[in-house]
N, C-alpha and C. Protein backbone atom coordinates (compact mmCIF):
# COMPACT_ATOMS: atom_id res chain seq x y z
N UNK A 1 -188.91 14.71 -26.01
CA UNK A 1 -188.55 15.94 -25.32
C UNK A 1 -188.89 17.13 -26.21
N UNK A 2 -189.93 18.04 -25.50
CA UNK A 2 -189.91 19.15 -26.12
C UNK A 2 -188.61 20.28 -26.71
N UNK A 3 -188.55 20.50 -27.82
CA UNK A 3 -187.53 21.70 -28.27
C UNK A 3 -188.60 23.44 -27.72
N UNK A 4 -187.32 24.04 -27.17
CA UNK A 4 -187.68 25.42 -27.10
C UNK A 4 -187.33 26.00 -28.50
N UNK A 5 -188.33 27.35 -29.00
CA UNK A 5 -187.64 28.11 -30.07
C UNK A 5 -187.08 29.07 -29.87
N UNK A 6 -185.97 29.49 -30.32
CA UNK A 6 -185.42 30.95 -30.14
C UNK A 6 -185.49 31.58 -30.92
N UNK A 7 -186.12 32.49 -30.58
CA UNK A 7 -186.25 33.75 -31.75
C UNK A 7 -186.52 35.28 -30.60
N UNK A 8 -185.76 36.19 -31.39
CA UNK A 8 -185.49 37.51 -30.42
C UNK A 8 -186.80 38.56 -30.93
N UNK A 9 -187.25 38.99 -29.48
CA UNK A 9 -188.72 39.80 -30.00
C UNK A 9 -188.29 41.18 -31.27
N UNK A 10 -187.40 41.52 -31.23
CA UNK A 10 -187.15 42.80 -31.82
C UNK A 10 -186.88 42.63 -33.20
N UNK A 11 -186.93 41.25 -33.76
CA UNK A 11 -186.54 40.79 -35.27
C UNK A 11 -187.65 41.65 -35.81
N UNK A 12 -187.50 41.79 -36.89
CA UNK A 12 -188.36 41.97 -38.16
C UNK A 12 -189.41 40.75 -38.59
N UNK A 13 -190.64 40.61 -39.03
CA UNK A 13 -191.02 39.67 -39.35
C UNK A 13 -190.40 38.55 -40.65
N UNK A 14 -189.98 38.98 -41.41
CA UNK A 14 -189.24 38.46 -42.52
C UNK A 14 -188.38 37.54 -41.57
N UNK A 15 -187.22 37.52 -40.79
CA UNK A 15 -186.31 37.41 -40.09
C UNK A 15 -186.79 36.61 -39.35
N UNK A 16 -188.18 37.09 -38.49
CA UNK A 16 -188.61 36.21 -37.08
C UNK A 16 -188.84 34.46 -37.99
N UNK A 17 -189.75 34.56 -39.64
CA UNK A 17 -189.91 33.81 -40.41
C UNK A 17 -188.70 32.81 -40.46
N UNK A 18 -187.64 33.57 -40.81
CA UNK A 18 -186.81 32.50 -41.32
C UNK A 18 -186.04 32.17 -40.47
N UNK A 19 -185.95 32.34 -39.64
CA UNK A 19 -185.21 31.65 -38.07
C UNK A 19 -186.14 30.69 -37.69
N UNK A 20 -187.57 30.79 -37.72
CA UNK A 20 -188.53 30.21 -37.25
C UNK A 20 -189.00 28.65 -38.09
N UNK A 21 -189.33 28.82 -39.39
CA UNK A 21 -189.53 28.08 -40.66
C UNK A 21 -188.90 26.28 -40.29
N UNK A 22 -187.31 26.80 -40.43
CA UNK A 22 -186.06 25.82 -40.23
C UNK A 22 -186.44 24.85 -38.40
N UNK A 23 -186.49 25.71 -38.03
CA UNK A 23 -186.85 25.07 -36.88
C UNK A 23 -188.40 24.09 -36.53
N UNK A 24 -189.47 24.41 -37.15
CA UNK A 24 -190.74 24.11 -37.31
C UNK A 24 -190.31 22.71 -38.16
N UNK A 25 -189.83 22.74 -39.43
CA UNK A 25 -189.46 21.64 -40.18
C UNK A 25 -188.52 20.55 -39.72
N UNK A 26 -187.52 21.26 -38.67
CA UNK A 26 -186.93 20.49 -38.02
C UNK A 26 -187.53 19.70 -37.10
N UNK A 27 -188.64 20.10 -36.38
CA UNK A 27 -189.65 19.50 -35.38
C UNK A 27 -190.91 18.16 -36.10
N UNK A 28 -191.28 18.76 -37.36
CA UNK A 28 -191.82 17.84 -37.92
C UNK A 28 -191.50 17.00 -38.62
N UNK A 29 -190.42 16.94 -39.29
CA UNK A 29 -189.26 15.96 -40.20
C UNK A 29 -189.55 14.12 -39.84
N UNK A 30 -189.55 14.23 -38.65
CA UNK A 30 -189.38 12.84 -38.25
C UNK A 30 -190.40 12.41 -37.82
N UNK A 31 -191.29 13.06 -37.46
CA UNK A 31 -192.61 12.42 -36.75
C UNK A 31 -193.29 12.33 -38.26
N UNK A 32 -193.89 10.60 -37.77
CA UNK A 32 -194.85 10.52 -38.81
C UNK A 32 -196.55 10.83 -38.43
N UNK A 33 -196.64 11.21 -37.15
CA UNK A 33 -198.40 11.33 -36.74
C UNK A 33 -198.57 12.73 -37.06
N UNK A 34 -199.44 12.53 -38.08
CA UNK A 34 -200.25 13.92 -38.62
C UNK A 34 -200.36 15.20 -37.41
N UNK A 35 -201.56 14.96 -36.44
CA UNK A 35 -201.79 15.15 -35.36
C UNK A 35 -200.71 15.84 -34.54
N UNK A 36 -200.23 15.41 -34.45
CA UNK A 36 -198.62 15.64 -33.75
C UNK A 36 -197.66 16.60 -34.46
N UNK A 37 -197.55 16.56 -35.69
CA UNK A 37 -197.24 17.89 -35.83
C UNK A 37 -197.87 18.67 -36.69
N UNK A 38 -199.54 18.68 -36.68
CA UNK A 38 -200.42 19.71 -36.96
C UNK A 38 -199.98 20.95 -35.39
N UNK A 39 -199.73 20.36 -34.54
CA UNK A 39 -200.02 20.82 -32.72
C UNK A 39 -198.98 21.40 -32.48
N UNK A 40 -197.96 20.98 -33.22
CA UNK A 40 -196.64 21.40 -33.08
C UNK A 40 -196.08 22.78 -33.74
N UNK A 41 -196.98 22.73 -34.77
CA UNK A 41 -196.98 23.85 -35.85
C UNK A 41 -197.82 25.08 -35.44
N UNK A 42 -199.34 24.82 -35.39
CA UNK A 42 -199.78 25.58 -34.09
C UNK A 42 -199.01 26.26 -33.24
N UNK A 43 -198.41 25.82 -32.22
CA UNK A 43 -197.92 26.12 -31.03
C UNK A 43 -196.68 26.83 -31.09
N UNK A 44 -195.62 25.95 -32.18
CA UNK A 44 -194.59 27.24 -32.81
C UNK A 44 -195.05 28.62 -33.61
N UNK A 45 -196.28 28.81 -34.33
CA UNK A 45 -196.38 29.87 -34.69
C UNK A 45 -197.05 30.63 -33.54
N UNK A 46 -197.60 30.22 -32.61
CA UNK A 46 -198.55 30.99 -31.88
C UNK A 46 -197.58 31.70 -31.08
N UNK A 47 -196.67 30.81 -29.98
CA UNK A 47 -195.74 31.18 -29.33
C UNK A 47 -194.39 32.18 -30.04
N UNK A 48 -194.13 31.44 -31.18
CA UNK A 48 -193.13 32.66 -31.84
C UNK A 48 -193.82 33.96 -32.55
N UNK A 49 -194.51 33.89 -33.26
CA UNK A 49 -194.96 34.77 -33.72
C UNK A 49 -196.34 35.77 -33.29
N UNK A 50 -196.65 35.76 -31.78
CA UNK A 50 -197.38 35.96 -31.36
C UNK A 50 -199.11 36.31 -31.72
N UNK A 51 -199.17 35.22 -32.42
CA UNK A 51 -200.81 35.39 -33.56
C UNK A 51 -201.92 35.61 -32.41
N UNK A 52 -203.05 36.01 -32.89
CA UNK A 52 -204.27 35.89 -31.83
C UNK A 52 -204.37 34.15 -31.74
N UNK A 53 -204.99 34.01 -32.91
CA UNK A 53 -205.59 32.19 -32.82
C UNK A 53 -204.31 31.68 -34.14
N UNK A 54 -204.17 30.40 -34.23
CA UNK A 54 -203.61 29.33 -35.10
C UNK A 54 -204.20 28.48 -34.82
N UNK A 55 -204.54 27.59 -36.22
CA UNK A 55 -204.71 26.55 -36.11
C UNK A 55 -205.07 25.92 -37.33
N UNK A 56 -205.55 24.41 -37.59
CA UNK A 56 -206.02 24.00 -38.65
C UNK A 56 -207.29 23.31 -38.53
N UNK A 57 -208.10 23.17 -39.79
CA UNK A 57 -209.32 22.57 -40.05
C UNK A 57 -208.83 21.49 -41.24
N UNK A 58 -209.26 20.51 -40.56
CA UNK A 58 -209.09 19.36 -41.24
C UNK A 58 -210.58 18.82 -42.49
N UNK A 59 -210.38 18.53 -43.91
CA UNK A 59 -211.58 18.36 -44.91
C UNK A 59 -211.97 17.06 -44.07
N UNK A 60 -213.34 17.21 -43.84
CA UNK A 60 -214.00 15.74 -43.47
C UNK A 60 -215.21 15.47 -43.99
N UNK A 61 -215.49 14.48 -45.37
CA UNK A 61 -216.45 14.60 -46.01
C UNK A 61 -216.89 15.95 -46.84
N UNK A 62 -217.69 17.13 -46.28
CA UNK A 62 -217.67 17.74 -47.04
C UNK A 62 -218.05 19.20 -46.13
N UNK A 63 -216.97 18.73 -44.99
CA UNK A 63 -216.74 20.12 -44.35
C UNK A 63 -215.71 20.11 -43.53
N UNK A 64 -215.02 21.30 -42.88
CA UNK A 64 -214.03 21.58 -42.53
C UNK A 64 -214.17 21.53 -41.21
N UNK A 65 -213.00 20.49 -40.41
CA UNK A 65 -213.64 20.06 -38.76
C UNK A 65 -212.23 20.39 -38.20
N UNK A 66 -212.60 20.93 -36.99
CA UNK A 66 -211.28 21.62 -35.87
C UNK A 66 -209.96 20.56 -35.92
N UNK A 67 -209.15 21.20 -36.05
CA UNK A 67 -207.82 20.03 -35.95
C UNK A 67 -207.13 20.94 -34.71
N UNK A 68 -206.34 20.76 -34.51
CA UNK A 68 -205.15 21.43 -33.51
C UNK A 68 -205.12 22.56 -33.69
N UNK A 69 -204.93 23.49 -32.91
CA UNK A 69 -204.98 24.79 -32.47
C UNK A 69 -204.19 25.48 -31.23
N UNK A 70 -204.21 26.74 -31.27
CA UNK A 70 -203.55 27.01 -30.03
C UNK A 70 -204.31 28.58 -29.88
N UNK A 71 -205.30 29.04 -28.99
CA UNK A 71 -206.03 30.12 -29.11
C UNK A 71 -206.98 30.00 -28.12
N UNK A 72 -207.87 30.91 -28.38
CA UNK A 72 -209.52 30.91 -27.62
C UNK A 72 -210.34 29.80 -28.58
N UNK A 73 -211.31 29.41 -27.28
CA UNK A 73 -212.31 28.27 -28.60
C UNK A 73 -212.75 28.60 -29.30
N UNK A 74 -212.49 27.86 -30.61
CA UNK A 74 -213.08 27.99 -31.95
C UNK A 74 -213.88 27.24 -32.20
N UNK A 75 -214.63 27.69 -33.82
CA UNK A 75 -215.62 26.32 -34.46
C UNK A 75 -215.23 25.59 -34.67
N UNK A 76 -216.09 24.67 -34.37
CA UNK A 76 -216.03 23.07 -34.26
C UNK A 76 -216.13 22.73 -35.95
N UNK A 77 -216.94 23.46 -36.54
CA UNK A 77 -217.67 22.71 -38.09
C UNK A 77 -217.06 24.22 -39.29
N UNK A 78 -216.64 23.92 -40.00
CA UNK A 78 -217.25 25.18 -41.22
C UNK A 78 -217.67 24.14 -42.62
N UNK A 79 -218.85 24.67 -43.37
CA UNK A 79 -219.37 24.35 -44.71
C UNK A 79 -218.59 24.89 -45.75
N UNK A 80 -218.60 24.15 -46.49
CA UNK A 80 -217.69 24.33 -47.91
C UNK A 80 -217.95 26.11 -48.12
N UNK A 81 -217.09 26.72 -48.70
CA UNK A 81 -217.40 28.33 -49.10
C UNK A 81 -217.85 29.07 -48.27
N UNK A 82 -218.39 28.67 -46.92
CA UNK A 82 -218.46 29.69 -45.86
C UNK A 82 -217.42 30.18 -44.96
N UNK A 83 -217.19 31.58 -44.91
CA UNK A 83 -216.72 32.41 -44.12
C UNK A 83 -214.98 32.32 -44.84
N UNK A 84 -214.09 32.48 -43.89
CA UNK A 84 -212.62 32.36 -44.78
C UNK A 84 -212.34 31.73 -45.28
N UNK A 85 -212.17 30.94 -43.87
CA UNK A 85 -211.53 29.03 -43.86
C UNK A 85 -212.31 28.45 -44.85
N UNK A 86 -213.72 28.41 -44.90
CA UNK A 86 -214.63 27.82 -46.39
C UNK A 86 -214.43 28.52 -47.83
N UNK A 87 -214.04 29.82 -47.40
CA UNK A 87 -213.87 29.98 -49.12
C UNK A 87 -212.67 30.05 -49.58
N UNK A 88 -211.25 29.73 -48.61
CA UNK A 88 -210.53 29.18 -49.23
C UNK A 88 -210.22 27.35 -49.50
N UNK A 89 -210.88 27.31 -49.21
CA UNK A 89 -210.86 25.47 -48.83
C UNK A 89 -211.91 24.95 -50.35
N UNK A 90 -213.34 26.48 -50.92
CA UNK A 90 -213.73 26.67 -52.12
C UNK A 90 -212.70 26.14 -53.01
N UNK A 91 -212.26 27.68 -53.15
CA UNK A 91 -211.58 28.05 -54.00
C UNK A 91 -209.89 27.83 -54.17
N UNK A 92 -210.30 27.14 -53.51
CA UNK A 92 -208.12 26.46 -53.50
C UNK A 92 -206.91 27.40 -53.41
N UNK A 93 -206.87 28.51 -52.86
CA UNK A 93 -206.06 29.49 -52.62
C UNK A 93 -205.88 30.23 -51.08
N UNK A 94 -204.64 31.12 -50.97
CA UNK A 94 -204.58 31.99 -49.72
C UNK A 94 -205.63 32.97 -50.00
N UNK A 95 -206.14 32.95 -48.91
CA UNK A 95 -206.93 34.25 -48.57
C UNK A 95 -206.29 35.06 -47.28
N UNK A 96 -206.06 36.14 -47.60
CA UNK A 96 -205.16 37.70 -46.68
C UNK A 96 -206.65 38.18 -46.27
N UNK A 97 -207.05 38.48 -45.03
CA UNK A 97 -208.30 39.15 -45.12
C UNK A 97 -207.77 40.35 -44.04
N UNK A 98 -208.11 41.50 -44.69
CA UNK A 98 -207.41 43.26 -43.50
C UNK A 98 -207.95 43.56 -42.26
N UNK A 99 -209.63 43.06 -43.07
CA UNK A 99 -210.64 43.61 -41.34
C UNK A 99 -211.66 42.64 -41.86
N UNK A 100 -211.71 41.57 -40.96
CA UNK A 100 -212.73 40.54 -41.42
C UNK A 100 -214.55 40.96 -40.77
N UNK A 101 -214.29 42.31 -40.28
CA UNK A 101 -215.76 42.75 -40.65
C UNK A 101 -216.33 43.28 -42.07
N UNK A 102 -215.32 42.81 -42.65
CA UNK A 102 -215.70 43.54 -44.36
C UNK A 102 -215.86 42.41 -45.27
N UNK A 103 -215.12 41.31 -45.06
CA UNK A 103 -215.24 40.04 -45.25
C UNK A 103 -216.83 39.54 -45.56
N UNK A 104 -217.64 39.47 -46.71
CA UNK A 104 -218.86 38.81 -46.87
C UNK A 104 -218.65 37.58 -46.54
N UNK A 105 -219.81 37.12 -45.22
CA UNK A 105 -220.59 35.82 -44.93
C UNK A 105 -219.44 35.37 -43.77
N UNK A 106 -218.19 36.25 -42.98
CA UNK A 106 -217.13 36.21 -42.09
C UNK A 106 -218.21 35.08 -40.88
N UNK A 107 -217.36 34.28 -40.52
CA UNK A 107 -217.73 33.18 -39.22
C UNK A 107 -217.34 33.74 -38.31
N UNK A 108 -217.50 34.61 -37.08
CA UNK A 108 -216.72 35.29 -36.35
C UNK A 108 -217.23 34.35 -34.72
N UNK A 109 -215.94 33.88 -34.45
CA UNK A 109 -215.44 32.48 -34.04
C UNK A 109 -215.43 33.30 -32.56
N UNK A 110 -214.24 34.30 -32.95
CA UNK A 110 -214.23 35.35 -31.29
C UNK A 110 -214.03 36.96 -31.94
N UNK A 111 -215.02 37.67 -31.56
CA UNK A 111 -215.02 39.25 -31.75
C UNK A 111 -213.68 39.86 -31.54
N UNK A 112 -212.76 38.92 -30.91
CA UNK A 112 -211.52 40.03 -30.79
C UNK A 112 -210.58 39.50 -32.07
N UNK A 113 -210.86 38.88 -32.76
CA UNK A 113 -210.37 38.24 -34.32
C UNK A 113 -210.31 39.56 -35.04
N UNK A 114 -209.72 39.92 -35.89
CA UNK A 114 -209.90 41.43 -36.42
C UNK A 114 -209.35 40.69 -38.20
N UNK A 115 -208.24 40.16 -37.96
CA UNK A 115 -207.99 40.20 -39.31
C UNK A 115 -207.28 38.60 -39.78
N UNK A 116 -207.07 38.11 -40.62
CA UNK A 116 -206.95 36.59 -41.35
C UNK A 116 -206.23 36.12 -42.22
N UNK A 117 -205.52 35.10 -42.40
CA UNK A 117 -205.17 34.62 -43.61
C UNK A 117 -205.15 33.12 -43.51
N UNK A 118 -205.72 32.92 -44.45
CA UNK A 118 -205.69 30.82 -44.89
C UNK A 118 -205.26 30.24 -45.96
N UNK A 119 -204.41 29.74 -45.92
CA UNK A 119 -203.58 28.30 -46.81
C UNK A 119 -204.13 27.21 -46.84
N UNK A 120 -204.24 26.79 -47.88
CA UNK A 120 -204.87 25.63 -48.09
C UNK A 120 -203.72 24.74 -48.00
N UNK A 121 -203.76 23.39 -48.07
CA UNK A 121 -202.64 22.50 -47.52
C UNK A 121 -203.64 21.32 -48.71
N UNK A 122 -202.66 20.38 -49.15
CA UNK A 122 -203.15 19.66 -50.43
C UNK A 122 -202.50 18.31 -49.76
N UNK A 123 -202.97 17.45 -50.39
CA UNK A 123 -202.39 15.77 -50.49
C UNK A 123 -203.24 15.24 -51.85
N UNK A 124 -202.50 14.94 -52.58
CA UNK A 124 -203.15 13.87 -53.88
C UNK A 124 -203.44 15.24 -54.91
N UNK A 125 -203.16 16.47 -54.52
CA UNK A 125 -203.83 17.84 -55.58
C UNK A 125 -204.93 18.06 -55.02
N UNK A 126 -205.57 17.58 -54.06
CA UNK A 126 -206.95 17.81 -53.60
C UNK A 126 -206.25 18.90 -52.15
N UNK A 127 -207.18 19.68 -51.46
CA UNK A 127 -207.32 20.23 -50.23
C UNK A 127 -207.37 19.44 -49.34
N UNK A 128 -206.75 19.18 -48.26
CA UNK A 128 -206.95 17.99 -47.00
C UNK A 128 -207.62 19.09 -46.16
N UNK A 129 -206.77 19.72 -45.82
CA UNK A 129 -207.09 20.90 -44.90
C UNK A 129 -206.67 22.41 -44.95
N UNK A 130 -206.52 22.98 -43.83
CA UNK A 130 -206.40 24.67 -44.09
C UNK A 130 -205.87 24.62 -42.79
N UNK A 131 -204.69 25.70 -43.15
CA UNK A 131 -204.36 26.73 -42.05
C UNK A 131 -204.92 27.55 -41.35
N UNK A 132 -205.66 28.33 -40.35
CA UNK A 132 -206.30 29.86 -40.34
C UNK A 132 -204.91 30.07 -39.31
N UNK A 133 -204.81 31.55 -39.61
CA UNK A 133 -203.67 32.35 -38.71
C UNK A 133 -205.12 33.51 -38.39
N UNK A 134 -205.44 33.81 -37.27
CA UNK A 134 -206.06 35.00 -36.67
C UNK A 134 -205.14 36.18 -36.10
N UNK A 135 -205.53 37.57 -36.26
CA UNK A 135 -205.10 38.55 -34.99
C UNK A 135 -205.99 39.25 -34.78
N UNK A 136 -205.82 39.53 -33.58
CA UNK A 136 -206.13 40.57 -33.14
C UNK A 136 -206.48 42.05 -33.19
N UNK A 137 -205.31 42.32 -34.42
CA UNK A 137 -205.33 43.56 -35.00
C UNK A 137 -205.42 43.62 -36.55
N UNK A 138 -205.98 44.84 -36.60
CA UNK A 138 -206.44 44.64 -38.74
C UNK A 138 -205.15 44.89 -39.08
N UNK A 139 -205.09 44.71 -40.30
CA UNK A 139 -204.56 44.52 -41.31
C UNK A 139 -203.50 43.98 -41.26
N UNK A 140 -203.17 43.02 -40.08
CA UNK A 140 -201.65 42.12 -39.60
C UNK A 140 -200.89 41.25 -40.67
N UNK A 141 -201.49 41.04 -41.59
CA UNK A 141 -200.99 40.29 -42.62
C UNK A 141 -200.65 40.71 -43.56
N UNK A 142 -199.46 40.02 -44.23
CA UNK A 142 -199.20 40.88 -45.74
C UNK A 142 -198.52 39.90 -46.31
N UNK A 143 -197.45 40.50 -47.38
CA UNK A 143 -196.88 39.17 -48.45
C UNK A 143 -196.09 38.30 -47.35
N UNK A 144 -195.10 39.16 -46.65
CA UNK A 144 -194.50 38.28 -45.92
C UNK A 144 -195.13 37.05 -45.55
N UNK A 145 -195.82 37.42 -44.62
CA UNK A 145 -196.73 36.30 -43.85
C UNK A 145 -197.06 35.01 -44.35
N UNK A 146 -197.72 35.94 -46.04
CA UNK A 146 -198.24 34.70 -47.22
C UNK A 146 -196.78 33.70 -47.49
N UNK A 147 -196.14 34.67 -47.81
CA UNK A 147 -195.06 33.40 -48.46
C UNK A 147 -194.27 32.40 -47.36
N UNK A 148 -194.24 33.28 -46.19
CA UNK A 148 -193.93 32.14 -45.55
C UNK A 148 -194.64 31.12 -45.09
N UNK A 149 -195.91 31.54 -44.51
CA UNK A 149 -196.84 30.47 -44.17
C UNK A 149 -197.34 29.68 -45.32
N UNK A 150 -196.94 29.83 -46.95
CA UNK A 150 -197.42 29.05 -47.95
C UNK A 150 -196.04 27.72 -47.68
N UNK A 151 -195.05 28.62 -47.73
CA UNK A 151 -193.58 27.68 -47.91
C UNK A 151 -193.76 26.80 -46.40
N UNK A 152 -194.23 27.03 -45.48
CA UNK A 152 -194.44 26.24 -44.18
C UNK A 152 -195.73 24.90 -44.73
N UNK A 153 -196.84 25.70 -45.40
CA UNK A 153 -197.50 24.59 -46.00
C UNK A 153 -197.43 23.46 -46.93
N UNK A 154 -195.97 23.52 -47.73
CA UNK A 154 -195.89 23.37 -48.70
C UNK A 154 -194.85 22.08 -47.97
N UNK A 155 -194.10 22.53 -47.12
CA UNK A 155 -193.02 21.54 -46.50
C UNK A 155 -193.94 20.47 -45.63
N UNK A 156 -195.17 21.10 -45.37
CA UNK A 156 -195.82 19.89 -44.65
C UNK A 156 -196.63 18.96 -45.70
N UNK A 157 -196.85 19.37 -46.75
CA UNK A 157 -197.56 18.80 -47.62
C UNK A 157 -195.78 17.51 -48.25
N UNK A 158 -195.32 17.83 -48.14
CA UNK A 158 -194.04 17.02 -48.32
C UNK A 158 -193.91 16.07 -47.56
N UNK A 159 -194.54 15.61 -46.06
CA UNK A 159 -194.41 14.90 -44.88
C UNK A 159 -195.57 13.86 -45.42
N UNK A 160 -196.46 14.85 -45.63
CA UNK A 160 -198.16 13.94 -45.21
C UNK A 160 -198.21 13.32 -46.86
């Protein structure tokens, strides 16, 4: 049975986070299929936090392939170090991006994408996969965002 989330539109983002977080972890806790709550995670940030696109890219061999999502269609493939999702999946870190037309070598997936941030997600110390959070509007991201969506990565890296 699906859980609804509650969270009130007028919160603060900090706030919408941590009402939200507890509940996401609560949803994935018990399920052991990857899959299942890659989709789940998706779909709670998209729906609560009203993002343009969410989703993840899963490492396969030696590129980054569509996992679960909740958005307009995206790429199917990204190469190591190309565009966000590749150069953080590079370089093993969040990338915050303000206006990803400024972004050198940007994959622009859908023109109404404006601005970015990606978490890398680890198993064994290696990168498995990546987060991308999209909006709509520039410069949507900031520390908040980072630390929570790192601490959301970090609890799933605890599951898998």
């Amino acid at each position: 049975m699906a859980e609804t989330l509650y969270l009130s539109d007028t919160q603060d983002k900090k706030t919408r986070y941590e009402e939200l977080i507890p509940q996401i972890i609560g949803l994935i806790q018990g399920e052991s299929d990857l899959i299942a709550n890659l989709a789940n995670i998706s779909a709670a940030l998209h729906e609560a936090m009203g993002f343009f696109w969410v989703g993840f890219y899963i490492v396969r061999e030696n590129e980054l392939v569509l996992g679960p999502f909740q958005g307009p269609v995206a790429c199917t493939r990204i190469a190591r170090g190309k565009g966000v999702c590749g150069a953080a999946w590079d370089e093993d870190r969040t990338i915050v991006v303000e206006d990803v037309d400024q972004f050198p070598g940007h994959i622009a997936c859908s023109s109404a994408s404006r601005s970015e941030i990606v978490i890398p997600v680890h198993r064994q110390g290696k990168v498995c996969m990546i987060l991308d959070v999209d909006s709509d509007k520039l410069a949507d991201f900031d520390d908040t965002d980072r630390t929570y969506l790192e601490q959301l990565m970090r609890e799933l890296e605890n599951i898998i």
